[in-house]
PDB file of N, CA and C in Angstrom:
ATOM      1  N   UNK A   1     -13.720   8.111   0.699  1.00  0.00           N
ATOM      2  CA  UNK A   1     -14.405   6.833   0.784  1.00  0.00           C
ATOM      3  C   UNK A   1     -14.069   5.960  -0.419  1.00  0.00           C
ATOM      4  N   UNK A   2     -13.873   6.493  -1.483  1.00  0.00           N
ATOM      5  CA  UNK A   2     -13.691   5.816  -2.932  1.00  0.00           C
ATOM      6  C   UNK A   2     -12.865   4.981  -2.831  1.00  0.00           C
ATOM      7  N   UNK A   3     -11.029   5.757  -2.327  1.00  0.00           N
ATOM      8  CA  UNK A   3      -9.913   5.453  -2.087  1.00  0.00           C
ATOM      9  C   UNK A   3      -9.646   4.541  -1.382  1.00  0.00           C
ATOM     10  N   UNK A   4     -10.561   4.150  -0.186  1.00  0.00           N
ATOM     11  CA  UNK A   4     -10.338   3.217   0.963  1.00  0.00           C
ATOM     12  C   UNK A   4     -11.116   1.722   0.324  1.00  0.00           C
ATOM     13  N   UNK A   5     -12.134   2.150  -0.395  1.00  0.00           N
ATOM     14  CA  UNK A   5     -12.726   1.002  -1.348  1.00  0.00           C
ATOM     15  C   UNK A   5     -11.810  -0.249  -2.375  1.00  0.00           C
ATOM     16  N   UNK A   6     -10.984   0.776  -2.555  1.00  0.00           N
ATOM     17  CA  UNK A   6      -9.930   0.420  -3.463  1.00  0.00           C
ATOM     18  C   UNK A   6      -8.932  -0.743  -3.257  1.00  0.00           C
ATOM     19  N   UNK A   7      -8.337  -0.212  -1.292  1.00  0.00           N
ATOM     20  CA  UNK A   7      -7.272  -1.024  -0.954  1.00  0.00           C
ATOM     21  C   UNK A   7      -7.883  -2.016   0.244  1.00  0.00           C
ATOM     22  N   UNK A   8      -9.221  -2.280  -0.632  1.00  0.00           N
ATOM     23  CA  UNK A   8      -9.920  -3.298   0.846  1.00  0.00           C
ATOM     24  C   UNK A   8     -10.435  -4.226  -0.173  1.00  0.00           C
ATOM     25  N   UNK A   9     -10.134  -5.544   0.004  1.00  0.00           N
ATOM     26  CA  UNK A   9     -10.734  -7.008  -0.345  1.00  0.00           C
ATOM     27  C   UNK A   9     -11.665  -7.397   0.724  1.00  0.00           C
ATOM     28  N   UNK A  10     -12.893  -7.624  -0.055  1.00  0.00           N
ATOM     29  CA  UNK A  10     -14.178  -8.653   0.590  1.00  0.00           C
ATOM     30  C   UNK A  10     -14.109  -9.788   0.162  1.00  0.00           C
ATOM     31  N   UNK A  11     -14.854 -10.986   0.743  1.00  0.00           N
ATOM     32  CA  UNK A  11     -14.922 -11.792   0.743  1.00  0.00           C
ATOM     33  C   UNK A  11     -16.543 -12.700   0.795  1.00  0.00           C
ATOM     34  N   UNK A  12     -16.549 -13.583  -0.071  1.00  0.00           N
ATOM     35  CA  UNK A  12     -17.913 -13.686   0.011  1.00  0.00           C
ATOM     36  C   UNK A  12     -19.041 -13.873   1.431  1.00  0.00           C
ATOM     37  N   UNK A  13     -18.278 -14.533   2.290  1.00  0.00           N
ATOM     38  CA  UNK A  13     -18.322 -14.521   3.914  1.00  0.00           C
ATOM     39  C   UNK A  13     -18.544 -13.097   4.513  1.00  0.00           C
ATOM     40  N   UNK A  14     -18.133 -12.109   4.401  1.00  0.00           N
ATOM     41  CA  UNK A  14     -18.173 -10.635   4.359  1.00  0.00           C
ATOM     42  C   UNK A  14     -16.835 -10.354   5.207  1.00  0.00           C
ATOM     43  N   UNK A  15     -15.713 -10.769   5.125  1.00  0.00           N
ATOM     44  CA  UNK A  15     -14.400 -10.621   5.818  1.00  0.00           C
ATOM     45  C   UNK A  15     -13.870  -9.440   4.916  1.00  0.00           C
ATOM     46  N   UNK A  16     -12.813  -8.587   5.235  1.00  0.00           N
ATOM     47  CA  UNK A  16     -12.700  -7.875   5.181  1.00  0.00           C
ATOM     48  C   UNK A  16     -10.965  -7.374   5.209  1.00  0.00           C
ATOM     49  N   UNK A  17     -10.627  -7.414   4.100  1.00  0.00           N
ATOM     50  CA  UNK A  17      -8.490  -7.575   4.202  1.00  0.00           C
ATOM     51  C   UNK A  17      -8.176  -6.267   3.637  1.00  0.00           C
ATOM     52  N   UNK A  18      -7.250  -5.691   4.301  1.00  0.00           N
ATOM     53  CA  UNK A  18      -6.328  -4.678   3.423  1.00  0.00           C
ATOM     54  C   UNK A  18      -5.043  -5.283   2.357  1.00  0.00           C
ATOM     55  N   UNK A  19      -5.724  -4.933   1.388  1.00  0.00           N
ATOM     56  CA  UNK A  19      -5.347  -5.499   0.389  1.00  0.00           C
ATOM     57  C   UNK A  19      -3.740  -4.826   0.190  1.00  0.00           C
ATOM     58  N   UNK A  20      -3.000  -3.865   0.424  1.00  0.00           N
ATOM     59  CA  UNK A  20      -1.886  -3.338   0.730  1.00  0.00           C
ATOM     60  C   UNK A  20      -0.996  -4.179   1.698  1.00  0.00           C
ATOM     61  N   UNK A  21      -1.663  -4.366   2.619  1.00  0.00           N
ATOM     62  CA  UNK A  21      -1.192  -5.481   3.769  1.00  0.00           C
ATOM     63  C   UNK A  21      -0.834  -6.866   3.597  1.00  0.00           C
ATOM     64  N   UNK A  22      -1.711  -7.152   2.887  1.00  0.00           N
ATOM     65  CA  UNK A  22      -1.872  -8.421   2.254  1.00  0.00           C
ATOM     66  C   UNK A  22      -0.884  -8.938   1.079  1.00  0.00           C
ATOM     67  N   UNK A  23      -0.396  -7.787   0.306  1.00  0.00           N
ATOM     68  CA  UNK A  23       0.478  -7.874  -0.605  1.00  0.00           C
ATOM     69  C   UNK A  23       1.519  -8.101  -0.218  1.00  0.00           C
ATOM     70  N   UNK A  24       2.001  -7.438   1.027  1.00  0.00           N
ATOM     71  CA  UNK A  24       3.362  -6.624   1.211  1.00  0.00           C
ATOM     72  C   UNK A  24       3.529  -7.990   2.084  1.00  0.00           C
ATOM     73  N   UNK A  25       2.672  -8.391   2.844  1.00  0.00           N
ATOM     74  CA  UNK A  25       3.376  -9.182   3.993  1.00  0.00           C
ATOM     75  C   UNK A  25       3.644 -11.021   3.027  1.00  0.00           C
ATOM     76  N   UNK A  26       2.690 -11.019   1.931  1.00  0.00           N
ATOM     77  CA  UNK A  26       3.311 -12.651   1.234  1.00  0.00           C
ATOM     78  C   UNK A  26       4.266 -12.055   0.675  1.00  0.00           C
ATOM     79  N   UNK A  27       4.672 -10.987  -0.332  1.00  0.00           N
ATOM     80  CA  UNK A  27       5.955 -10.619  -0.751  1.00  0.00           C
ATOM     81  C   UNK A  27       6.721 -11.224  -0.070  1.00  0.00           C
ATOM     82  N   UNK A  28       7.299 -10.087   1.484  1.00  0.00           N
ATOM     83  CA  UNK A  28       7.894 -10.409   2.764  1.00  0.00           C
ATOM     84  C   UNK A  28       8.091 -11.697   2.803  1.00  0.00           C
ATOM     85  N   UNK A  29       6.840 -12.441   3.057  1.00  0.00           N
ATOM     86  CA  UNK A  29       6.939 -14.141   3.629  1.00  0.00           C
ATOM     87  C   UNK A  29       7.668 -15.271   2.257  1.00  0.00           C
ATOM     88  N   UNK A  30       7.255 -14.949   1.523  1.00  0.00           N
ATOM     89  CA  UNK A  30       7.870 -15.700   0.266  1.00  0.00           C
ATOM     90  C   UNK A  30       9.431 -15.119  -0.503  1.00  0.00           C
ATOM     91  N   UNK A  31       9.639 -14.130  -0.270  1.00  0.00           N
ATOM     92  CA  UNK A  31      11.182 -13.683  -0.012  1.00  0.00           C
ATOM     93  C   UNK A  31      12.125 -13.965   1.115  1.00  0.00           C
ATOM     94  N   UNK A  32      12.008 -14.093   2.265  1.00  0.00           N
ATOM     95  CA  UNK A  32      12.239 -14.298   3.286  1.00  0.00           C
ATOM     96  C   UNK A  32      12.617 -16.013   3.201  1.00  0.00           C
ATOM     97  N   UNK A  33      11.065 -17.013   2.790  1.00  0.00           N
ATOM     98  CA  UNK A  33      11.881 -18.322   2.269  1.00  0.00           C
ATOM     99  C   UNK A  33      12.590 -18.926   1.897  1.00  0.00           C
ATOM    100  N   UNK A  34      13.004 -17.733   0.286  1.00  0.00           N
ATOM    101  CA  UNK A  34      13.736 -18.006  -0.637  1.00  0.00           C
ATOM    102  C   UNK A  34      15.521 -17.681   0.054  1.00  0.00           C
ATOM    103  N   UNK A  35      15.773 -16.809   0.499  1.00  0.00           N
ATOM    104  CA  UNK A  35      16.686 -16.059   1.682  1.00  0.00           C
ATOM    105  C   UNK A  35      16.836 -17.390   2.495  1.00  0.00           C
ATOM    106  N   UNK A  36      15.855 -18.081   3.121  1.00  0.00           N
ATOM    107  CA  UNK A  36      16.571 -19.230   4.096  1.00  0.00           C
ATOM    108  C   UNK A  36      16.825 -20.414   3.249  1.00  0.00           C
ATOM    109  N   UNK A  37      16.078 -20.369   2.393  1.00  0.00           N
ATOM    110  CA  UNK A  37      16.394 -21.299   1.330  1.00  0.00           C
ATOM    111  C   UNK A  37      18.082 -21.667   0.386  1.00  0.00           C
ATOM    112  N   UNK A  38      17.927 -20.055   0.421  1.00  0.00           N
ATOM    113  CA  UNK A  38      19.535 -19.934  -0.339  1.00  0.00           C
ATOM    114  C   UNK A  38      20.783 -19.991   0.251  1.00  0.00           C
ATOM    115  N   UNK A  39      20.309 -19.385   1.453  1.00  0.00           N
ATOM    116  CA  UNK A  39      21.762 -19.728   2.526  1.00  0.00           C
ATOM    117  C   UNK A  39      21.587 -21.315   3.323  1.00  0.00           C
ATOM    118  N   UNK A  40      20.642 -22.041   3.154  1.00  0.00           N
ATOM    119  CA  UNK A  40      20.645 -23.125   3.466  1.00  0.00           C
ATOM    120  C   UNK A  40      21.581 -24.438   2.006  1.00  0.00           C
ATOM    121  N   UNK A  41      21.313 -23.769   1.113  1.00  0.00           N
ATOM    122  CA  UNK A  41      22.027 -23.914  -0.034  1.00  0.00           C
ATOM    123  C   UNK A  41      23.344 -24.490  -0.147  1.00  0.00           C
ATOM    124  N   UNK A  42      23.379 -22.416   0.167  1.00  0.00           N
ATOM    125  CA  UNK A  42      24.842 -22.626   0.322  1.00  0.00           C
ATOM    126  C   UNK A  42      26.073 -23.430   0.955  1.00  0.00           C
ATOM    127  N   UNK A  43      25.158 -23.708   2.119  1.00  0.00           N
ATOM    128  CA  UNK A  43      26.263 -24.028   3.243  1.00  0.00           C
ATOM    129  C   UNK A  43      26.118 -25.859   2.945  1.00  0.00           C
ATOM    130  N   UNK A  44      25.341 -26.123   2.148  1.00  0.00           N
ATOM    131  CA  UNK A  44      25.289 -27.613   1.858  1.00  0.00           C
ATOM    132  C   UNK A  44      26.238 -27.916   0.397  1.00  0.00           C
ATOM    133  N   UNK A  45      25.896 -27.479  -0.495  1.00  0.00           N
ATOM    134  CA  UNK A  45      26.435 -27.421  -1.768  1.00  0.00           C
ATOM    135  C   UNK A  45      28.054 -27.008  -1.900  1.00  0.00           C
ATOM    136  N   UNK A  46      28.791 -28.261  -2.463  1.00  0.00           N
ATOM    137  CA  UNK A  46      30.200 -28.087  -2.231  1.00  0.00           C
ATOM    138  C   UNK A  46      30.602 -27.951  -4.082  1.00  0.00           C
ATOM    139  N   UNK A  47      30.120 -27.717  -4.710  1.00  0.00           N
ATOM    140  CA  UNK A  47      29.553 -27.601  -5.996  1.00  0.00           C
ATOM    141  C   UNK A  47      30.122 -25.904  -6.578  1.00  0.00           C
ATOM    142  N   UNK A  48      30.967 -25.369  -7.153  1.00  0.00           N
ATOM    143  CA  UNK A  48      31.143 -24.250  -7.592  1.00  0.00           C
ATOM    144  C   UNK A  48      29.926 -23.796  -8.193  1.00  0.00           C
ATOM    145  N   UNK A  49      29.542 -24.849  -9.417  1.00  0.00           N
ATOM    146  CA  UNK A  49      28.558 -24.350 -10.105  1.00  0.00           C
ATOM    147  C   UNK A  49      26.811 -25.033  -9.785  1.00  0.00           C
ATOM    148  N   UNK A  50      27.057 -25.245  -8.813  1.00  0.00           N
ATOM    149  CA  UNK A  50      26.094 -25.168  -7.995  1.00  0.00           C
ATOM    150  C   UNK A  50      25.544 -23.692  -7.295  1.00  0.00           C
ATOM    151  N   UNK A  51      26.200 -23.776  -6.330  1.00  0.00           N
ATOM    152  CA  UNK A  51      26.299 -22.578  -5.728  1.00  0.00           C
ATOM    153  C   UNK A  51      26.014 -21.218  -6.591  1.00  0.00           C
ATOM    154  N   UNK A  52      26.460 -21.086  -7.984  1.00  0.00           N
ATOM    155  CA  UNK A  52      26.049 -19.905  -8.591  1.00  0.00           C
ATOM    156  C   UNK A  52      24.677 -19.667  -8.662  1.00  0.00           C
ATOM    157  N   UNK A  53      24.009 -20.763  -9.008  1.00  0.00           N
ATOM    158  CA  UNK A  53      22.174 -20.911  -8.726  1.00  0.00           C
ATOM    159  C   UNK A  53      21.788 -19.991  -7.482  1.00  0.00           C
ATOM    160  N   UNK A  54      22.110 -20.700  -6.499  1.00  0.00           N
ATOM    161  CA  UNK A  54      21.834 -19.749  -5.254  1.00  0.00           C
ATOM    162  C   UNK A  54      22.216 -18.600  -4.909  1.00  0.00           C
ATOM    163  N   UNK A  55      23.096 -18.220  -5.290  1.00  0.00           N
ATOM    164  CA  UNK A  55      23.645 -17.144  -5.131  1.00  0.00           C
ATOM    165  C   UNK A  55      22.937 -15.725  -6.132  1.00  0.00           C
ATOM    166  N   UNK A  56      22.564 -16.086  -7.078  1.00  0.00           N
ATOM    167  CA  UNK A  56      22.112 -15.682  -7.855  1.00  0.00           C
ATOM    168  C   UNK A  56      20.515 -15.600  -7.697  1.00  0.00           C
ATOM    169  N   UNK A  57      20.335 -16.660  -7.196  1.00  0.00           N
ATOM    170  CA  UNK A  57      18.891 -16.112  -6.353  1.00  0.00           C
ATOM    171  C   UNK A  57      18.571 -15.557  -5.193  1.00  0.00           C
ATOM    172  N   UNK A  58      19.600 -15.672  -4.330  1.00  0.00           N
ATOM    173  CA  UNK A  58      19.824 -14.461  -2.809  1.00  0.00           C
ATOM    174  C   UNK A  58      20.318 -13.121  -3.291  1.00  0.00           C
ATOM    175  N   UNK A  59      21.017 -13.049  -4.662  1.00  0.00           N
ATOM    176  CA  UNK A  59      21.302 -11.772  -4.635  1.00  0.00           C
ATOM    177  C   UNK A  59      20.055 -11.047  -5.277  1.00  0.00           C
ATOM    178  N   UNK A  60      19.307 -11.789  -6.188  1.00  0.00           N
ATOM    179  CA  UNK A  60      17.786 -11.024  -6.568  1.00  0.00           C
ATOM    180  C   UNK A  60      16.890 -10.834  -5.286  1.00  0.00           C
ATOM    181  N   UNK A  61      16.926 -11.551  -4.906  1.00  0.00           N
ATOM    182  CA  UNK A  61      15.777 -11.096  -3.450  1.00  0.00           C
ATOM    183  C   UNK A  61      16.160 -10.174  -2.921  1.00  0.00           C
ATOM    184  N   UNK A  62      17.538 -10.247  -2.585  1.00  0.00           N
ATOM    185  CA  UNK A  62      17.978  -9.014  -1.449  1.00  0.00           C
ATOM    186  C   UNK A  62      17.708  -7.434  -2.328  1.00  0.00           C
ATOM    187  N   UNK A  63      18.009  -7.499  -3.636  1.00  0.00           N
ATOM    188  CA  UNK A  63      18.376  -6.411  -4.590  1.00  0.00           C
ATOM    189  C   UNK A  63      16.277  -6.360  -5.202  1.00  0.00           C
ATOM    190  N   UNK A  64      15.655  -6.868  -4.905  1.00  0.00           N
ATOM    191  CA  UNK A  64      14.066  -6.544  -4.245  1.00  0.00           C
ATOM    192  C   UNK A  64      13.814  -5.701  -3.455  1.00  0.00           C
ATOM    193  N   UNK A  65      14.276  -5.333  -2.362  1.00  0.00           N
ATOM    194  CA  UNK A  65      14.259  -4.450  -0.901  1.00  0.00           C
ATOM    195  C   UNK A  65      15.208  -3.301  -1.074  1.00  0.00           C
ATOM    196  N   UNK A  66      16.389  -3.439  -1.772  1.00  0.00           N
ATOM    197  CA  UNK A  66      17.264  -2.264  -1.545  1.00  0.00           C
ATOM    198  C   UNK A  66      16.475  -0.841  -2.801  1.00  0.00           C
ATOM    199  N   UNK A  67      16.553   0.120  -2.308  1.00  0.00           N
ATOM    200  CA  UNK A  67      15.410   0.967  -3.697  1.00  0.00           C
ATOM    201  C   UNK A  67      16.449   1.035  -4.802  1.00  0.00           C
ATOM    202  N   UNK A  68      16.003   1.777  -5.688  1.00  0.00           N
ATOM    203  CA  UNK A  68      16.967   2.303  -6.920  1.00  0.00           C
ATOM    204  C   UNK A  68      17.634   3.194  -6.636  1.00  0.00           C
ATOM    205  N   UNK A  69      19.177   3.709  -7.170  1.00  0.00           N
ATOM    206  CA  UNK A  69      19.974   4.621  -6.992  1.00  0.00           C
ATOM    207  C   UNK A  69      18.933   6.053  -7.834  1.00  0.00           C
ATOM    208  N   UNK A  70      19.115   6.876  -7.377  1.00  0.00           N
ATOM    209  CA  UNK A  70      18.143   8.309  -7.904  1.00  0.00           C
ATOM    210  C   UNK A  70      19.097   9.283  -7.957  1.00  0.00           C
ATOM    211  N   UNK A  71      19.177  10.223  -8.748  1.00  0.00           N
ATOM    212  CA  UNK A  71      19.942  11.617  -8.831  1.00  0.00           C
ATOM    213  C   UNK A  71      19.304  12.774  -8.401  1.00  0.00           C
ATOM    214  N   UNK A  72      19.255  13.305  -7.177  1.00  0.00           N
ATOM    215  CA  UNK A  72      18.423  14.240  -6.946  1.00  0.00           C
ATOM    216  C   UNK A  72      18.786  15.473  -7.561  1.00  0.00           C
ATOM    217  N   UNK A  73      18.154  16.155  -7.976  1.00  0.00           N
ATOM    218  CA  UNK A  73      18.224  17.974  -7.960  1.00  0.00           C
ATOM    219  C   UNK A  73      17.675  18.089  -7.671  1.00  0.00           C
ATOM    220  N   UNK A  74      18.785  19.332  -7.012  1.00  0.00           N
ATOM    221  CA  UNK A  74      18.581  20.444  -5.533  1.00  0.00           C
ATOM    222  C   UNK A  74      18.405  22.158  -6.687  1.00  0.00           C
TER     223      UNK A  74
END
């Protein structure tokens, strides 16, 4: 019961959010922007050093989602 306390937001109204859910999906939605944002960028900007801006910000978003390289032992 403690645990479930934890990953739940109230509201003064008495609404009721999973706060896990809630994180993950504006992450999602505000990465996802930036992603249409940057390839919308791109394809406008005839600019070398232009283009490094964007590029440089599509490659941080994407490199957000991919995990870290790990060394397992077996």
């Amino acid at each position: 019961m403690e645990e479930n306390d934890n990953n739940t937001w109230r509201s003064c109204s008495g609404c009721q959010i999973d706060r896990r859910a809630t994180v993950f999906f504006s992450q999602l939605g505000l990465s996802t922007i930036l992603v249409l944002f940057s390839c919308y960028q791109l394809t406008q900007a005839e600019d070398c050093h232009t283009q490094q801006t964007y590029i440089g910000l599509l490659t941080m978003c994407i490199g957000l989602f991919l995990p870290s390289p790990r060394i397992s032992k077996q």
